[in-house]
C-alpha atoms as a PDB file:
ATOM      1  CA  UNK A   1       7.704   4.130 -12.656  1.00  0.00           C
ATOM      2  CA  UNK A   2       6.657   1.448 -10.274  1.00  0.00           C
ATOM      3  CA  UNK A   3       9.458   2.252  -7.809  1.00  0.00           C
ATOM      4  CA  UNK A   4       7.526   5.646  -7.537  1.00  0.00           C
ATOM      5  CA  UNK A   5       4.114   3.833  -7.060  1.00  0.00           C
ATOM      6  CA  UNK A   6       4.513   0.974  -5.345  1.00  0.00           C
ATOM      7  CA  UNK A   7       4.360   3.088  -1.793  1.00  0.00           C
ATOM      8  CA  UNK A   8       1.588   5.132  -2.466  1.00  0.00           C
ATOM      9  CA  UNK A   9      -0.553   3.079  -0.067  1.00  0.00           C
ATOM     10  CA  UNK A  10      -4.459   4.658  -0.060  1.00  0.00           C
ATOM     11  CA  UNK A  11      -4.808   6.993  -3.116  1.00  0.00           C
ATOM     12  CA  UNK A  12      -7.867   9.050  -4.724  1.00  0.00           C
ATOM     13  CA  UNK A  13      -7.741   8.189  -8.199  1.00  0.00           C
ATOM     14  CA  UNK A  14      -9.203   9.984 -11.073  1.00  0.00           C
ATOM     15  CA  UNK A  15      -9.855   8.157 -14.831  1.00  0.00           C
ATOM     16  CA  UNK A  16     -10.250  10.904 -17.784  1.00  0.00           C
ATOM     17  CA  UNK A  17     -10.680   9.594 -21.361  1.00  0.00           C
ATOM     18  CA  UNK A  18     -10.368  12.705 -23.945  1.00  0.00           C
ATOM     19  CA  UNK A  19     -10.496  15.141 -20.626  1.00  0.00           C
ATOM     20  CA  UNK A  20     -13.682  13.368 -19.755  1.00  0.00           C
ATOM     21  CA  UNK A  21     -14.260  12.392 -16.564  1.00  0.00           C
ATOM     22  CA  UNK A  22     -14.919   8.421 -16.692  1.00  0.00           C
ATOM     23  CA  UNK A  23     -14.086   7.877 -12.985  1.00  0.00           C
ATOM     24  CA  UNK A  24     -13.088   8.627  -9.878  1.00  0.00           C
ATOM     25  CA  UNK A  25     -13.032   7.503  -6.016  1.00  0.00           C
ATOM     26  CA  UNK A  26     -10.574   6.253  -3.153  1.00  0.00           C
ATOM     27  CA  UNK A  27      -8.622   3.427  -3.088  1.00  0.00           C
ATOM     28  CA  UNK A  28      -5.227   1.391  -2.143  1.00  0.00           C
ATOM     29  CA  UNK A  29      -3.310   0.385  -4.382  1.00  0.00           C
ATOM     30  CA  UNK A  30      -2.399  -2.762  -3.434  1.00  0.00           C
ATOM     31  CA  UNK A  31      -0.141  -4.140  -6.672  1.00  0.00           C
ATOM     32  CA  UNK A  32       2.223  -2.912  -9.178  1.00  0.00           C
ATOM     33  CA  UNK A  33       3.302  -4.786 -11.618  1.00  0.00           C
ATOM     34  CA  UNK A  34       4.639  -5.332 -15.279  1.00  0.00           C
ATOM     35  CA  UNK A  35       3.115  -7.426 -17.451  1.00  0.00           C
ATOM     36  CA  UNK A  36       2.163  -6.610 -21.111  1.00  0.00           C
ATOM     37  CA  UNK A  37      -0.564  -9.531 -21.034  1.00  0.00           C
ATOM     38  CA  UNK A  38      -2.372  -7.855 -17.945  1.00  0.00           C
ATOM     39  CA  UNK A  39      -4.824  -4.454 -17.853  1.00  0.00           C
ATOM     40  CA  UNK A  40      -4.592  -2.238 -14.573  1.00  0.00           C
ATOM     41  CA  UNK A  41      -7.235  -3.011 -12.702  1.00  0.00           C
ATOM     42  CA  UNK A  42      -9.063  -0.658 -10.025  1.00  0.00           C
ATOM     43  CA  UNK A  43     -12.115  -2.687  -7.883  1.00  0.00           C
ATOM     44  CA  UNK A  44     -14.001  -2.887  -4.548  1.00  0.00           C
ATOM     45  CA  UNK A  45     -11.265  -0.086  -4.054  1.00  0.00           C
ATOM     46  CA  UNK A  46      -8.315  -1.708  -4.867  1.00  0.00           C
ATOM     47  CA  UNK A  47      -6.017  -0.733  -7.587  1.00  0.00           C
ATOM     48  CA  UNK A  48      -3.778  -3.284  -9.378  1.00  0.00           C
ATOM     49  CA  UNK A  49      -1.596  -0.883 -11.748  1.00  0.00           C
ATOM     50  CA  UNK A  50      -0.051  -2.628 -14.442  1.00  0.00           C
ATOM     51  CA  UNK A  51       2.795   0.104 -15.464  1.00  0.00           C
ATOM     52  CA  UNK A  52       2.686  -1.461 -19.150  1.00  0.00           C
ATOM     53  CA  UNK A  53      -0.515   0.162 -19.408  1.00  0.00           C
ATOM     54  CA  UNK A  54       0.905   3.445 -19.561  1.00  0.00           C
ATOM     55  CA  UNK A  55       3.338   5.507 -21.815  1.00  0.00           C
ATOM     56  CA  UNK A  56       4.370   7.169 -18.858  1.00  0.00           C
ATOM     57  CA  UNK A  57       4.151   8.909 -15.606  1.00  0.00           C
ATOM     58  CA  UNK A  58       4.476  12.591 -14.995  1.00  0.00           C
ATOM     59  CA  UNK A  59       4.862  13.557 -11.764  1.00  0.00           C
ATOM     60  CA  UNK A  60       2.940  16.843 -10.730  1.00  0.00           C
ATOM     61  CA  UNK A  61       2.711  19.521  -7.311  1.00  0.00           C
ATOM     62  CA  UNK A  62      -1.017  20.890  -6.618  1.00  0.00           C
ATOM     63  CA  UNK A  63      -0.675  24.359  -5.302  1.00  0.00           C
ATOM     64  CA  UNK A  64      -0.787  23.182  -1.419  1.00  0.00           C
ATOM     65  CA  UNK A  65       2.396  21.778  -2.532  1.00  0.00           C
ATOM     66  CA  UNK A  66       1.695  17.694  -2.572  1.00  0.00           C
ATOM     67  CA  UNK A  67       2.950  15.785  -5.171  1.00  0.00           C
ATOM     68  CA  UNK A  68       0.490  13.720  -7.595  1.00  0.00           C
ATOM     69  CA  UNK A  69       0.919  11.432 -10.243  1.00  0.00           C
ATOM     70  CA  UNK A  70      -0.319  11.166 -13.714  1.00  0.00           C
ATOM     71  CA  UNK A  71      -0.243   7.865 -15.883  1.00  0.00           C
ATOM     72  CA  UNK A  72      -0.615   8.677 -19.010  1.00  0.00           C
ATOM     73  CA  UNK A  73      -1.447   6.752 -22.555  1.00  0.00           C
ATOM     74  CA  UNK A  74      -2.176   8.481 -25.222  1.00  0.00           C
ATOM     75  CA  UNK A  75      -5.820  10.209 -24.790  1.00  0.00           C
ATOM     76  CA  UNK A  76      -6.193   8.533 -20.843  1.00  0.00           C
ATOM     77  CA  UNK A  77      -4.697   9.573 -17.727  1.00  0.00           C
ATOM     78  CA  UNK A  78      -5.094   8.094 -13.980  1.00  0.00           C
ATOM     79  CA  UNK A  79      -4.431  10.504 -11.920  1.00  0.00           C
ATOM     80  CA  UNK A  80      -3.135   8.995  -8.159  1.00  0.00           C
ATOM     81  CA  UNK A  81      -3.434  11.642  -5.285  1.00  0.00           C
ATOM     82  CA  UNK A  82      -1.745   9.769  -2.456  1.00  0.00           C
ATOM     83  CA  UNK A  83      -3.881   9.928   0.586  1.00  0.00           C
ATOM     84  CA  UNK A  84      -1.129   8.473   2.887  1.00  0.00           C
ATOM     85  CA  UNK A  85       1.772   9.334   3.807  1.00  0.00           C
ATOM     86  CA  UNK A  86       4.343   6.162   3.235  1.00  0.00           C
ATOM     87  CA  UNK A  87       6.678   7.876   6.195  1.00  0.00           C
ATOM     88  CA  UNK A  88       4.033   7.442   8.911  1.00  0.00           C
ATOM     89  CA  UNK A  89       3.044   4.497   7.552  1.00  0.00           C
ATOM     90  CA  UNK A  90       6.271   2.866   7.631  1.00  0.00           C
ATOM     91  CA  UNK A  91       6.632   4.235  12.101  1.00  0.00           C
ATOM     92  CA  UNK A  92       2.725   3.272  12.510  1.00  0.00           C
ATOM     93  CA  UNK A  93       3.915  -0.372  11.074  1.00  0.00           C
ATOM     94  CA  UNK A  94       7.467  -0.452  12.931  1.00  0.00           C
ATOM     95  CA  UNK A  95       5.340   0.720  16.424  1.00  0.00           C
ATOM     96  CA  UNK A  96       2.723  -2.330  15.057  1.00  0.00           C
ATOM     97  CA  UNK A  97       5.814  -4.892  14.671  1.00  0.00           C
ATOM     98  CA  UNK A  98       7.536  -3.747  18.015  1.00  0.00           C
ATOM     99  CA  UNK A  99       4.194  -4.087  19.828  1.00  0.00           C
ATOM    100  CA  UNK A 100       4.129  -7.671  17.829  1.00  0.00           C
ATOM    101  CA  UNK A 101       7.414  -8.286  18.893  1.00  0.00           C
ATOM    102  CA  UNK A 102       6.542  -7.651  23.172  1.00  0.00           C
ATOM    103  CA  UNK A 103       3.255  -9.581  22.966  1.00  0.00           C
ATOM    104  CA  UNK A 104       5.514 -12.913  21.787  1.00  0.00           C
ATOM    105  CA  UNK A 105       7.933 -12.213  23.929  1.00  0.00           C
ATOM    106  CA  UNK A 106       5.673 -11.929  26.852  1.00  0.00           C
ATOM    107  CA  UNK A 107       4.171 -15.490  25.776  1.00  0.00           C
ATOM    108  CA  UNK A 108       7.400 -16.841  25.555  1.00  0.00           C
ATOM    109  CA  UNK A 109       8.315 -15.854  29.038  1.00  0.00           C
ATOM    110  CA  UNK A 110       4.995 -17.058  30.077  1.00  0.00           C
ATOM    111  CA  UNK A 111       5.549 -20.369  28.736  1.00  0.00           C
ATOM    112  CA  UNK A 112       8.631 -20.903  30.300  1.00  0.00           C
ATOM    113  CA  UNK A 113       7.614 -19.933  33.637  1.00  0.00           C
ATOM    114  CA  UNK A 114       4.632 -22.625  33.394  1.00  0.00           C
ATOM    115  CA  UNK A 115       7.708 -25.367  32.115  1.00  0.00           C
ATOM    116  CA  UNK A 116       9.622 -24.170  34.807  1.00  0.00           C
ATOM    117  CA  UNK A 117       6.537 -24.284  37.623  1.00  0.00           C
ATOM    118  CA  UNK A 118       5.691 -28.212  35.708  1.00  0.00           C
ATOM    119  CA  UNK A 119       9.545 -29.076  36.144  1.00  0.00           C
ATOM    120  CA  UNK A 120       9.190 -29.385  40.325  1.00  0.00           C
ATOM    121  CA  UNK A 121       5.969 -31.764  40.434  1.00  0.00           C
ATOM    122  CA  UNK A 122       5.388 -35.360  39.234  1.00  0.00           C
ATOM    123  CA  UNK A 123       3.530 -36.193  36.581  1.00  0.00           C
ATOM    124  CA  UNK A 124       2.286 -39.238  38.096  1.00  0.00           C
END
């Protein structure tokens, strides 16, 4: 179950109680975790999903085909329709690390041309 939800990335998420609607909105969910001591926790858009709060996850396809999930226990559900997609998240953060990766580089090679430019004159 958390393997499954720990890329979901931005979500909308919708809380039923009884097949009430209690809530519902956009968020990220930003930890998954087990801990029988701990509730899941959705704030300020965030969603901290404790899997222990659940009896279990049922994976469902809306009739565009995308997948959602549903967290069930007992008369609840939390329903997480991802809003991301974890493969172009995963190229846009790759493109974001080589980019990263140039800038230093670049500094790096700046830095030594300064060394090597201080290297010729006296420092006194």
């Amino acid at each position: 179950m958390g393997r499954l939800l720990t890329d979901l990335g931005r979500v909308r998420y919708i809380h039923t109680l009884d097949g009430k609607l209690q809530s519902e909105g956009e968020g990220y969910v930003l930890e998954v975790f087990a801990d029988p001591q701990r509730s899941t926790l959705v704030a300020n858009q965030a969603l901290y999903i404790n899997v222990c709060s659940f009896d279990y996850l049922q994976l469902n396809q809306s009739s565009d085909k995308k997948t959602y999930f549903d967290l069930v226990q007992e008369n609840r559900q939390l329903r997480l329709i991802p809003l991301s997609n974890p493969l172009q998240d995963q190229s846009s953060e790759h493109l974001n690390a080589e980019a990263l990766e140039a800038m230093v580089t670049q500094v790096l090679s700046a830095k030594w041309d300064v060394q090597i430019d201080d290297e010729g004159e006296c420092p006194f």
